[in-house]
PDB file of N, CA and C in Angstrom:
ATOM      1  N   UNK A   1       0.857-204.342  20.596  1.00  0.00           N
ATOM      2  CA  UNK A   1       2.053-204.262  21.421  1.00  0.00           C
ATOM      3  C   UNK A   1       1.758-203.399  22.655  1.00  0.00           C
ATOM      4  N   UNK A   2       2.323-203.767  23.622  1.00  0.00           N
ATOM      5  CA  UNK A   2       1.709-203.059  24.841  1.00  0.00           C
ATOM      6  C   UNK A   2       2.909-202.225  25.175  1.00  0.00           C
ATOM      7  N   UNK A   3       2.737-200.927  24.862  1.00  0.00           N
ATOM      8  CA  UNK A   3       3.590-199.791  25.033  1.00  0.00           C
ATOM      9  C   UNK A   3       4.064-199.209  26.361  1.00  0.00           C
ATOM     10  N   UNK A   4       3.150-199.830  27.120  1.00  0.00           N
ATOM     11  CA  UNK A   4       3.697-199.134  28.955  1.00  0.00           C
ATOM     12  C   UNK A   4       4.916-200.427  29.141  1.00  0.00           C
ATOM     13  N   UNK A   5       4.521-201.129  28.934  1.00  0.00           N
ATOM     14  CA  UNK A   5       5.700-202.351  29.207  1.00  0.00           C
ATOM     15  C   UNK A   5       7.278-202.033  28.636  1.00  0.00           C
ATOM     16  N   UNK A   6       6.911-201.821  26.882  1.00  0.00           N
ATOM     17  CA  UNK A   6       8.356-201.132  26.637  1.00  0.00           C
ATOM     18  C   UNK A   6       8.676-199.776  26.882  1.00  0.00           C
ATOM     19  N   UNK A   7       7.897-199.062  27.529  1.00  0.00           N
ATOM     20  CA  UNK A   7       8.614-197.920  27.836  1.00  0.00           C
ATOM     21  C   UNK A   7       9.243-198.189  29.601  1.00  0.00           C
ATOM     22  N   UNK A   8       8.448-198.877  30.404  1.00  0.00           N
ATOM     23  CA  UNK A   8       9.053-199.465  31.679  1.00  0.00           C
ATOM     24  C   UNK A   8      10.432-199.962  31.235  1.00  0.00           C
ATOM     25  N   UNK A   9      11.109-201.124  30.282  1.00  0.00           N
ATOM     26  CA  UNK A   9      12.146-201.809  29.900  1.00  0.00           C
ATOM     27  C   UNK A   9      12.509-200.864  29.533  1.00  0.00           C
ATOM     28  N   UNK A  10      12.993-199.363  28.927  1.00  0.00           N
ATOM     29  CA  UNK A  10      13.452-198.532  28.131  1.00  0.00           C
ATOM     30  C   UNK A  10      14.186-198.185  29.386  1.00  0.00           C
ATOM     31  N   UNK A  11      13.070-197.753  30.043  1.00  0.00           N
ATOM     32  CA  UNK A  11      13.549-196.839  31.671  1.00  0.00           C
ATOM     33  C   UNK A  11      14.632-197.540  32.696  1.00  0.00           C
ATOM     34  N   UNK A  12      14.173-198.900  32.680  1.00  0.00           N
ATOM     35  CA  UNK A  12      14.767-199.488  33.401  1.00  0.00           C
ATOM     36  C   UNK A  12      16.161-200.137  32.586  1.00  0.00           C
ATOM     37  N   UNK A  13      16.837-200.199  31.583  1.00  0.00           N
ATOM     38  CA  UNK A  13      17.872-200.300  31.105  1.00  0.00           C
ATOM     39  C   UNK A  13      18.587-198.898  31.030  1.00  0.00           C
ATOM     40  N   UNK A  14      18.124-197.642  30.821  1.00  0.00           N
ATOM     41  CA  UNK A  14      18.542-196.320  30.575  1.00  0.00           C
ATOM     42  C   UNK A  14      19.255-196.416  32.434  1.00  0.00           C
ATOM     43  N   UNK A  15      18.652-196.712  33.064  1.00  0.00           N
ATOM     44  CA  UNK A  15      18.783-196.763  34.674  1.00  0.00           C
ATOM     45  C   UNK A  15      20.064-197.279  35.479  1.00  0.00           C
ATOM     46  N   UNK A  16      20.136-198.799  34.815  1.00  0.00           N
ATOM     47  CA  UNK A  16      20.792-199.332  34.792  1.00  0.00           C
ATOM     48  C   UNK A  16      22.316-199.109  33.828  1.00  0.00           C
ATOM     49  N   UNK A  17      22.178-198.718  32.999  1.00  0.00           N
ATOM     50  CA  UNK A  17      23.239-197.992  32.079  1.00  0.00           C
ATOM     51  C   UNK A  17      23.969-196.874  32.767  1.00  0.00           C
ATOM     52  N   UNK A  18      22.989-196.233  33.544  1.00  0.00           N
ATOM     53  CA  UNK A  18      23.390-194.817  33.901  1.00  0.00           C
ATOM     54  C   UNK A  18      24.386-195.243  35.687  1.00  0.00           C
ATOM     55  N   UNK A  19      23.555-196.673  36.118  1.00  0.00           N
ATOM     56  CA  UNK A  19      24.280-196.500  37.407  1.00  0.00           C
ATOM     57  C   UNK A  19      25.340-197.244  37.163  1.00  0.00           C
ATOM     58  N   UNK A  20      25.637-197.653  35.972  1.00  0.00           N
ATOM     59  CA  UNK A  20      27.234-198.499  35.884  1.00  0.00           C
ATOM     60  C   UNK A  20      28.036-197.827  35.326  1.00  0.00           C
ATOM     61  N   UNK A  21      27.837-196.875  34.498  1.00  0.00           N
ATOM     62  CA  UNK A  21      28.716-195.560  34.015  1.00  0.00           C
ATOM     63  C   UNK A  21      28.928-193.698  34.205  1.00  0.00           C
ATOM     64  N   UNK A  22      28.717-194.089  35.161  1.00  0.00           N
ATOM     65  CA  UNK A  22      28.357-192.547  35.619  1.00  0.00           C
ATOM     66  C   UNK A  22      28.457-192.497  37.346  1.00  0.00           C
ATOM     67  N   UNK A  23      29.211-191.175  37.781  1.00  0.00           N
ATOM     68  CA  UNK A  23      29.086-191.259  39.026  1.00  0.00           C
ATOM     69  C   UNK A  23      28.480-189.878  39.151  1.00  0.00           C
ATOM     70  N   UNK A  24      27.515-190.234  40.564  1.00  0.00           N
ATOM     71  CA  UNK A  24      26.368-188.660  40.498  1.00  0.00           C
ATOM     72  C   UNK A  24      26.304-188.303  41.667  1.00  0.00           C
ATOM     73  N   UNK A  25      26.420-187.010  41.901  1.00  0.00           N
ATOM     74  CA  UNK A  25      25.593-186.435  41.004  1.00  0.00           C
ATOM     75  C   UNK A  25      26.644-186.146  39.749  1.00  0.00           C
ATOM     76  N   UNK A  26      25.787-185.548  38.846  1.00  0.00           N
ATOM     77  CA  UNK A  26      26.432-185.660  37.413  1.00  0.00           C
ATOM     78  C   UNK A  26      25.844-184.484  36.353  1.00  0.00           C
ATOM     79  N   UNK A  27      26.670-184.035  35.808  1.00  0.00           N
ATOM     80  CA  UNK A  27      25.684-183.340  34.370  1.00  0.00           C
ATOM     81  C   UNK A  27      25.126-184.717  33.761  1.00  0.00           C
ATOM     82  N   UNK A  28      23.993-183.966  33.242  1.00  0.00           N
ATOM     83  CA  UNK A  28      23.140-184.453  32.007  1.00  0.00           C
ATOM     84  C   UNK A  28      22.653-183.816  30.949  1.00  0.00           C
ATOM     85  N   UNK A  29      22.647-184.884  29.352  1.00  0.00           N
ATOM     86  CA  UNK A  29      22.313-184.122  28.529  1.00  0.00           C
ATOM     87  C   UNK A  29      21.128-184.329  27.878  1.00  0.00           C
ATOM     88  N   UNK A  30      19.793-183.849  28.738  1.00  0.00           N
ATOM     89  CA  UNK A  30      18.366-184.296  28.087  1.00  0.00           C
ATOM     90  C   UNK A  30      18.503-183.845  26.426  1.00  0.00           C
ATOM     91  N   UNK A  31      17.739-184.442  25.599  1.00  0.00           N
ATOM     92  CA  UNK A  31      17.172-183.943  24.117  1.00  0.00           C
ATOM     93  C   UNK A  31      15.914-184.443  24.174  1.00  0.00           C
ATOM     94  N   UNK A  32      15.171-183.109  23.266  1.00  0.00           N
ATOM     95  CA  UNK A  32      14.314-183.295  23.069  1.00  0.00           C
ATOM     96  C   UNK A  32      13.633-182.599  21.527  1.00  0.00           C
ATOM     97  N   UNK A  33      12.341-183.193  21.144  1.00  0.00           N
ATOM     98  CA  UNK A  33      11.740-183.005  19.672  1.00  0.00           C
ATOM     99  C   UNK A  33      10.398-182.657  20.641  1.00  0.00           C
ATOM    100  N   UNK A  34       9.969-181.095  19.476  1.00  0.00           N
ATOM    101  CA  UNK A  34       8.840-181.014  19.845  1.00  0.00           C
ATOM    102  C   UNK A  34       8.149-180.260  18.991  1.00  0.00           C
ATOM    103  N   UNK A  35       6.457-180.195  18.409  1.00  0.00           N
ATOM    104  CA  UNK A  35       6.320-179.353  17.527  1.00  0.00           C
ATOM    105  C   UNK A  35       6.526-178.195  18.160  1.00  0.00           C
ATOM    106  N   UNK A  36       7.085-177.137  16.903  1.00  0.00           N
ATOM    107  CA  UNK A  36       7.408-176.014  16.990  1.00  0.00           C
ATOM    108  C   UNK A  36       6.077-174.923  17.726  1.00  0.00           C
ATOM    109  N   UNK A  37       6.893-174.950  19.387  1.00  0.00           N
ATOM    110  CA  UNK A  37       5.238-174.181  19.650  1.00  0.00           C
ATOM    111  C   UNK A  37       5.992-173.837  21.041  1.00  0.00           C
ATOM    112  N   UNK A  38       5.618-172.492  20.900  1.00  0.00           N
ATOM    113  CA  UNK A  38       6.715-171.662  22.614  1.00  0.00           C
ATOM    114  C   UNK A  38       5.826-172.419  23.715  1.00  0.00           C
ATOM    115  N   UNK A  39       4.703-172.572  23.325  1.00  0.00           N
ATOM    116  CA  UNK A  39       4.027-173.259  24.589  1.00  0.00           C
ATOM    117  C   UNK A  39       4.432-174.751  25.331  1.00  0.00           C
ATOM    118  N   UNK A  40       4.818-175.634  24.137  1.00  0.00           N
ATOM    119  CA  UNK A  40       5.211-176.640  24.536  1.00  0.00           C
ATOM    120  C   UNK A  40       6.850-176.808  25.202  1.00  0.00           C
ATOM    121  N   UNK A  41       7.392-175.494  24.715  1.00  0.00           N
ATOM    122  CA  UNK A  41       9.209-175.406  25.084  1.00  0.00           C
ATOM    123  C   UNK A  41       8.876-174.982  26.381  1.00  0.00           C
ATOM    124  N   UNK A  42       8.080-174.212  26.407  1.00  0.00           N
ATOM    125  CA  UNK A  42       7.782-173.674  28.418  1.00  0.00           C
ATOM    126  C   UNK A  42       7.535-174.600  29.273  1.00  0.00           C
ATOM    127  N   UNK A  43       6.545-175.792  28.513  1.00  0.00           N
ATOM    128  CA  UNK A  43       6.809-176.669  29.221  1.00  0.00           C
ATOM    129  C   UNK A  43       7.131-177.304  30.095  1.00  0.00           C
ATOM    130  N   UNK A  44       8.128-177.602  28.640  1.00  0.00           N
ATOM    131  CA  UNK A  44       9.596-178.333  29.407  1.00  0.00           C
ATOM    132  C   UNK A  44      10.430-177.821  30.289  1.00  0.00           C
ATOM    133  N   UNK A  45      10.856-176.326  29.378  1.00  0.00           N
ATOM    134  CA  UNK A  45      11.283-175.446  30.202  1.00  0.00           C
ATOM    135  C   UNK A  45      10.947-175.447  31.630  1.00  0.00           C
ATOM    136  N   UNK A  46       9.856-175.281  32.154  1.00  0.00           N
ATOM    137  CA  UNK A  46       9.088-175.322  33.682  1.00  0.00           C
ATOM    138  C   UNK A  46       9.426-176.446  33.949  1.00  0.00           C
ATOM    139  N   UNK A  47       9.526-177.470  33.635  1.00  0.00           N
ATOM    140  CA  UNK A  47      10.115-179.001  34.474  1.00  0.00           C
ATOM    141  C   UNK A  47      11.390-178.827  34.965  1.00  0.00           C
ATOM    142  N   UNK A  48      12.226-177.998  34.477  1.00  0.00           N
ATOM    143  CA  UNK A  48      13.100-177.814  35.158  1.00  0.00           C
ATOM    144  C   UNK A  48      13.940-176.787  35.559  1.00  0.00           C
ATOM    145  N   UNK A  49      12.713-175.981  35.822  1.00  0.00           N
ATOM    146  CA  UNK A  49      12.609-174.527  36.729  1.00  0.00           C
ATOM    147  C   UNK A  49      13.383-175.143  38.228  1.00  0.00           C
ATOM    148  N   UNK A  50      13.949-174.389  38.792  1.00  0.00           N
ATOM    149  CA  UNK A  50      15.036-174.340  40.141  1.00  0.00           C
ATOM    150  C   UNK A  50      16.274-175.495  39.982  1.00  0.00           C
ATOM    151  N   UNK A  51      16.000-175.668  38.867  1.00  0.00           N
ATOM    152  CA  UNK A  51      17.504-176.448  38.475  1.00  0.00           C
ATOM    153  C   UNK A  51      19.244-175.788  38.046  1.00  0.00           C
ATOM    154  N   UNK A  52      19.944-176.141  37.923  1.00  0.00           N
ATOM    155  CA  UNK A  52      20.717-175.037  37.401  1.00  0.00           C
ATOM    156  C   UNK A  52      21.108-175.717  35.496  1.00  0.00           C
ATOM    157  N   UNK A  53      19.745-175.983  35.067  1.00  0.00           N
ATOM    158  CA  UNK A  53      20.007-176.080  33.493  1.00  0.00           C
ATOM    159  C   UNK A  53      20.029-175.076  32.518  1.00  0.00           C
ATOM    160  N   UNK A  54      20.566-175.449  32.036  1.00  0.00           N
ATOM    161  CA  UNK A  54      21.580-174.900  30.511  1.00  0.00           C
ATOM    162  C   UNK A  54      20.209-175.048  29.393  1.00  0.00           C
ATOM    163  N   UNK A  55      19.293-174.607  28.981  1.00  0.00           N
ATOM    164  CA  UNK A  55      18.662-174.851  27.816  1.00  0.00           C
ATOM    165  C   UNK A  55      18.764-174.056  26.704  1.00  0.00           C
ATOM    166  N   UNK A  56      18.966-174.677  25.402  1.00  0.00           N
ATOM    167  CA  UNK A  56      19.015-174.344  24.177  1.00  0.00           C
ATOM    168  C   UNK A  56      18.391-174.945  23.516  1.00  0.00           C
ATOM    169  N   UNK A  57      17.399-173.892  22.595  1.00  0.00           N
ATOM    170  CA  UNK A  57      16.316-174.308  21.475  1.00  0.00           C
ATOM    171  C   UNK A  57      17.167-174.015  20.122  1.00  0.00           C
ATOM    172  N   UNK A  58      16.146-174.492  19.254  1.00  0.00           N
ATOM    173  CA  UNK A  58      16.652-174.750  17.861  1.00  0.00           C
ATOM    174  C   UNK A  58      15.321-175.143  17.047  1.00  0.00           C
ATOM    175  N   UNK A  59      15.476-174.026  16.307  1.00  0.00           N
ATOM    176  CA  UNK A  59      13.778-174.763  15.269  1.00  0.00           C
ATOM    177  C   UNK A  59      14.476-175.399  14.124  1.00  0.00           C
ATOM    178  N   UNK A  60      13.928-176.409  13.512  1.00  0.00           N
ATOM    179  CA  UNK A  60      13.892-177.881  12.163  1.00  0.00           C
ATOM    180  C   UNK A  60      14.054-176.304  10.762  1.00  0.00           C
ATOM    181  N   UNK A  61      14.685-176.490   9.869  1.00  0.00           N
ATOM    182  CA  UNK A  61      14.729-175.915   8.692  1.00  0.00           C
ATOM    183  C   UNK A  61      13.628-175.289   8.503  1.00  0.00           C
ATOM    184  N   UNK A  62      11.945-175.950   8.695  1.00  0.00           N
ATOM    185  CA  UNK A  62      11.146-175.669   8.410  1.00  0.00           C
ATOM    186  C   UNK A  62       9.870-174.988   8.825  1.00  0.00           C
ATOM    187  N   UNK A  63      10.498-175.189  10.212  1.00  0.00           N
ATOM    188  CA  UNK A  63      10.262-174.134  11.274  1.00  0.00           C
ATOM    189  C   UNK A  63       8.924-175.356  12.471  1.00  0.00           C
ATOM    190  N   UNK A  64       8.961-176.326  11.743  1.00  0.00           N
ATOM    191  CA  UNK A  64       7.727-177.287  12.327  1.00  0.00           C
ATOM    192  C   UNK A  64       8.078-177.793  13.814  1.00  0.00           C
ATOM    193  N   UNK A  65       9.404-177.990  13.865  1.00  0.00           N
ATOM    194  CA  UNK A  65       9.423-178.850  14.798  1.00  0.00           C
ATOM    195  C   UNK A  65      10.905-177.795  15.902  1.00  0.00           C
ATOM    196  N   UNK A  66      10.744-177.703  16.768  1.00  0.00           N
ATOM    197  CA  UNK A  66      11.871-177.546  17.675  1.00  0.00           C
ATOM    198  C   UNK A  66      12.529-178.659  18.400  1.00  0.00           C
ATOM    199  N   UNK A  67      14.167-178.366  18.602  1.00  0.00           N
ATOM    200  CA  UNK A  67      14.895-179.246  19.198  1.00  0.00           C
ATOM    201  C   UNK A  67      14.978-178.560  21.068  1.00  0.00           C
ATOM    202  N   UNK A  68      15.224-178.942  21.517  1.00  0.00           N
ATOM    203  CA  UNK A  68      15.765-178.488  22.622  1.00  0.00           C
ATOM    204  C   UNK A  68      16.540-179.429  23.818  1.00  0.00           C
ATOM    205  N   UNK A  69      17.759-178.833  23.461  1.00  0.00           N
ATOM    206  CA  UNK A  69      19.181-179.617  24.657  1.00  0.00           C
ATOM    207  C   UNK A  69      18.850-178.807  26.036  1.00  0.00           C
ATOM    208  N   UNK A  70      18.952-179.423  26.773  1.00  0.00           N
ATOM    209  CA  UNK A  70      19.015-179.221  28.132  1.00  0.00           C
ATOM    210  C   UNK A  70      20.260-180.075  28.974  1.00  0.00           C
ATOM    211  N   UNK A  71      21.388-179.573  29.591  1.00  0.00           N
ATOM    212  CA  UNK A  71      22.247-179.642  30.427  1.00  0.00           C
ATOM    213  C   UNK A  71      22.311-179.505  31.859  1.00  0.00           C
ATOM    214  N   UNK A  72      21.925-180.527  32.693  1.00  0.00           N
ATOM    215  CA  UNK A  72      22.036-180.412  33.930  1.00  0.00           C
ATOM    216  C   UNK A  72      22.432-180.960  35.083  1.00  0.00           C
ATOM    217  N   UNK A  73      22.426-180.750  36.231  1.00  0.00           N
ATOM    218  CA  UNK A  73      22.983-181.826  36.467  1.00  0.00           C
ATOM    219  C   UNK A  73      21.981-182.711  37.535  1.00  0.00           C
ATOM    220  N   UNK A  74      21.996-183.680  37.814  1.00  0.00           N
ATOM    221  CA  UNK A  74      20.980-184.901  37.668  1.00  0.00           C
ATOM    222  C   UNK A  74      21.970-185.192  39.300  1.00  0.00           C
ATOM    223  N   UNK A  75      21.114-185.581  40.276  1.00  0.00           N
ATOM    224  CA  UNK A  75      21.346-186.182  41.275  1.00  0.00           C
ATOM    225  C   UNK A  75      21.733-187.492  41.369  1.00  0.00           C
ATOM    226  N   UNK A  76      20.849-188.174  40.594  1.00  0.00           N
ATOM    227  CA  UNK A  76      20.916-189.458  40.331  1.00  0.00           C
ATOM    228  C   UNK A  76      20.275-190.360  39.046  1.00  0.00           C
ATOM    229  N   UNK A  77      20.651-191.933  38.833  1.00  0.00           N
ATOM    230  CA  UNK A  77      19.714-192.230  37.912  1.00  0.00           C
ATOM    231  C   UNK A  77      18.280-191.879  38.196  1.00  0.00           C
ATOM    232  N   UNK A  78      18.286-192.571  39.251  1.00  0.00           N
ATOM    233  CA  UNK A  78      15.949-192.197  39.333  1.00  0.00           C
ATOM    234  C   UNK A  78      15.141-190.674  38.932  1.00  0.00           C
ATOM    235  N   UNK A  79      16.542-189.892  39.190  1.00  0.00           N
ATOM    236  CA  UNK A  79      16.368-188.213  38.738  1.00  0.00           C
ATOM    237  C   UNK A  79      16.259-188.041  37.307  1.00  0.00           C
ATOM    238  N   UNK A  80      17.167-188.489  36.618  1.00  0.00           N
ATOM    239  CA  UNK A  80      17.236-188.666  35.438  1.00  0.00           C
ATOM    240  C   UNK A  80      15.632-189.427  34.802  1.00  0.00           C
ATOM    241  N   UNK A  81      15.638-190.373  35.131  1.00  0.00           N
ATOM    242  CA  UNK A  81      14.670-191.221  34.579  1.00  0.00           C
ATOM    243  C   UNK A  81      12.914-190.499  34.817  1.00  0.00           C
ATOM    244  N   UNK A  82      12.888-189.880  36.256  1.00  0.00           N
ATOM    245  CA  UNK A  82      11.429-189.361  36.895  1.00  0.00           C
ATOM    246  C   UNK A  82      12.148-187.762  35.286  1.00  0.00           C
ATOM    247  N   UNK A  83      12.789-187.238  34.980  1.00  0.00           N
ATOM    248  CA  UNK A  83      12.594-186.207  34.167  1.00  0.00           C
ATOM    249  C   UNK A  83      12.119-186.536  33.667  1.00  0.00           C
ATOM    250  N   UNK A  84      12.655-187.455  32.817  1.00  0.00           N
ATOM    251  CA  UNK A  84      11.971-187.902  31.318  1.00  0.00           C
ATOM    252  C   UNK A  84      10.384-188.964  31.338  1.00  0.00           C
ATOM    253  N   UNK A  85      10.334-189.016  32.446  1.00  0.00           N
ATOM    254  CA  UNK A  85       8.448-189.546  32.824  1.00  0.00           C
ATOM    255  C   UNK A  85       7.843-188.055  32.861  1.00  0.00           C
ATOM    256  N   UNK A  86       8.225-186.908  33.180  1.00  0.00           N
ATOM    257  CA  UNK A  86       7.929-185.971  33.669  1.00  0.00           C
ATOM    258  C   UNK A  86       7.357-185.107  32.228  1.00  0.00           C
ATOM    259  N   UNK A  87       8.626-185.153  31.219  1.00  0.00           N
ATOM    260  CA  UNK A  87       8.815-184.416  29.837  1.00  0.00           C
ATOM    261  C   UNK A  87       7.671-185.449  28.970  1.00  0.00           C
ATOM    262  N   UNK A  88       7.676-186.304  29.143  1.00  0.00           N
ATOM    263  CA  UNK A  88       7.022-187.205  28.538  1.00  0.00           C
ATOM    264  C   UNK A  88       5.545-187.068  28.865  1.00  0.00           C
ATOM    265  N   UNK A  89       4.832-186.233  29.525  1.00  0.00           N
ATOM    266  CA  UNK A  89       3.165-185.631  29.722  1.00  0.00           C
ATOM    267  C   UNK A  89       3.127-184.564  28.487  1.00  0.00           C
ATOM    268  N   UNK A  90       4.064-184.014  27.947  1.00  0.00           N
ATOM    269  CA  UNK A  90       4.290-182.536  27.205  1.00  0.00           C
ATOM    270  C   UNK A  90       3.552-183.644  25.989  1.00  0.00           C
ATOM    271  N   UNK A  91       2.363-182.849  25.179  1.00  0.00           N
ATOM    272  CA  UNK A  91       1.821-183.625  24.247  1.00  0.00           C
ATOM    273  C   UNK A  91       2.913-183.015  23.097  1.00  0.00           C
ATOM    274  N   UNK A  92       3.252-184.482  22.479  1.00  0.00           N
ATOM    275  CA  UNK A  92       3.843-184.249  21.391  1.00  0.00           C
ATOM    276  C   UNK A  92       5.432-184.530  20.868  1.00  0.00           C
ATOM    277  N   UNK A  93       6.034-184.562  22.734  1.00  0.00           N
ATOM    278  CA  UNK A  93       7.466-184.762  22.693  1.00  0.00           C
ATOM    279  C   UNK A  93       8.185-185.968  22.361  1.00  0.00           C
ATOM    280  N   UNK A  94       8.801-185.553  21.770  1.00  0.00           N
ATOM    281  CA  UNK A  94       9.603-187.027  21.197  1.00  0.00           C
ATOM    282  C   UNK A  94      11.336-186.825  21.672  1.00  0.00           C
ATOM    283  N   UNK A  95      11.591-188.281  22.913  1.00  0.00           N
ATOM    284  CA  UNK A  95      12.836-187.923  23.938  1.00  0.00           C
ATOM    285  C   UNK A  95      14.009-188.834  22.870  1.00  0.00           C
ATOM    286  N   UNK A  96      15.147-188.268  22.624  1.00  0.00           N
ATOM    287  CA  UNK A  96      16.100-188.396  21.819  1.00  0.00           C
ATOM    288  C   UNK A  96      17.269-189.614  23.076  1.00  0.00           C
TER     289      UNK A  96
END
């Protein structure tokens, strides 16, 4: 299965979703899964350094995996969408 293709169709329906229901600029509510590791939350964290986001972590029961919500607000769909191409280099992240 060729995985760049469905993640292009993912992007480009998330895109399209976003410019028929939403007027922007806009809050947004990124999620994200990641193993439990401050290095990888900085990350993310740093992607969206000079933003005015809201982030909150949360470690899994077991301490393996961290959650982290991020609230912000998003200029537009293509803003939205270039984040999550952006979060998506972080080895390991899994976008909710």
């Amino acid at each position: 299965m060729d995985q760049g293709k469905n993640t292009t169709e993912f992007y480009d329906r998330l895109k399209k979703q976003l410019e028929e229901d939403t007027t922007w600029p806009s809050p947004y509510l990124f999620k994200f899964i990641v193993p439990a590791s401050l290095e990888k939350i900085a990350e993310i964290e740093a992607i969206f350094d000079g933003t005015d986001a809201e982030i909150a972590t949360r470690d899994s029961s077991k301490g393996t995996y961290s959650s982290i919500s991020i609230k912000v607000t998003m200029e537009s769909p293509d803003d939205v969408v270039k984040k999550y191409l952006e979060v998506s280099n972080v080895e390991g992240v899994i976008s909710l």
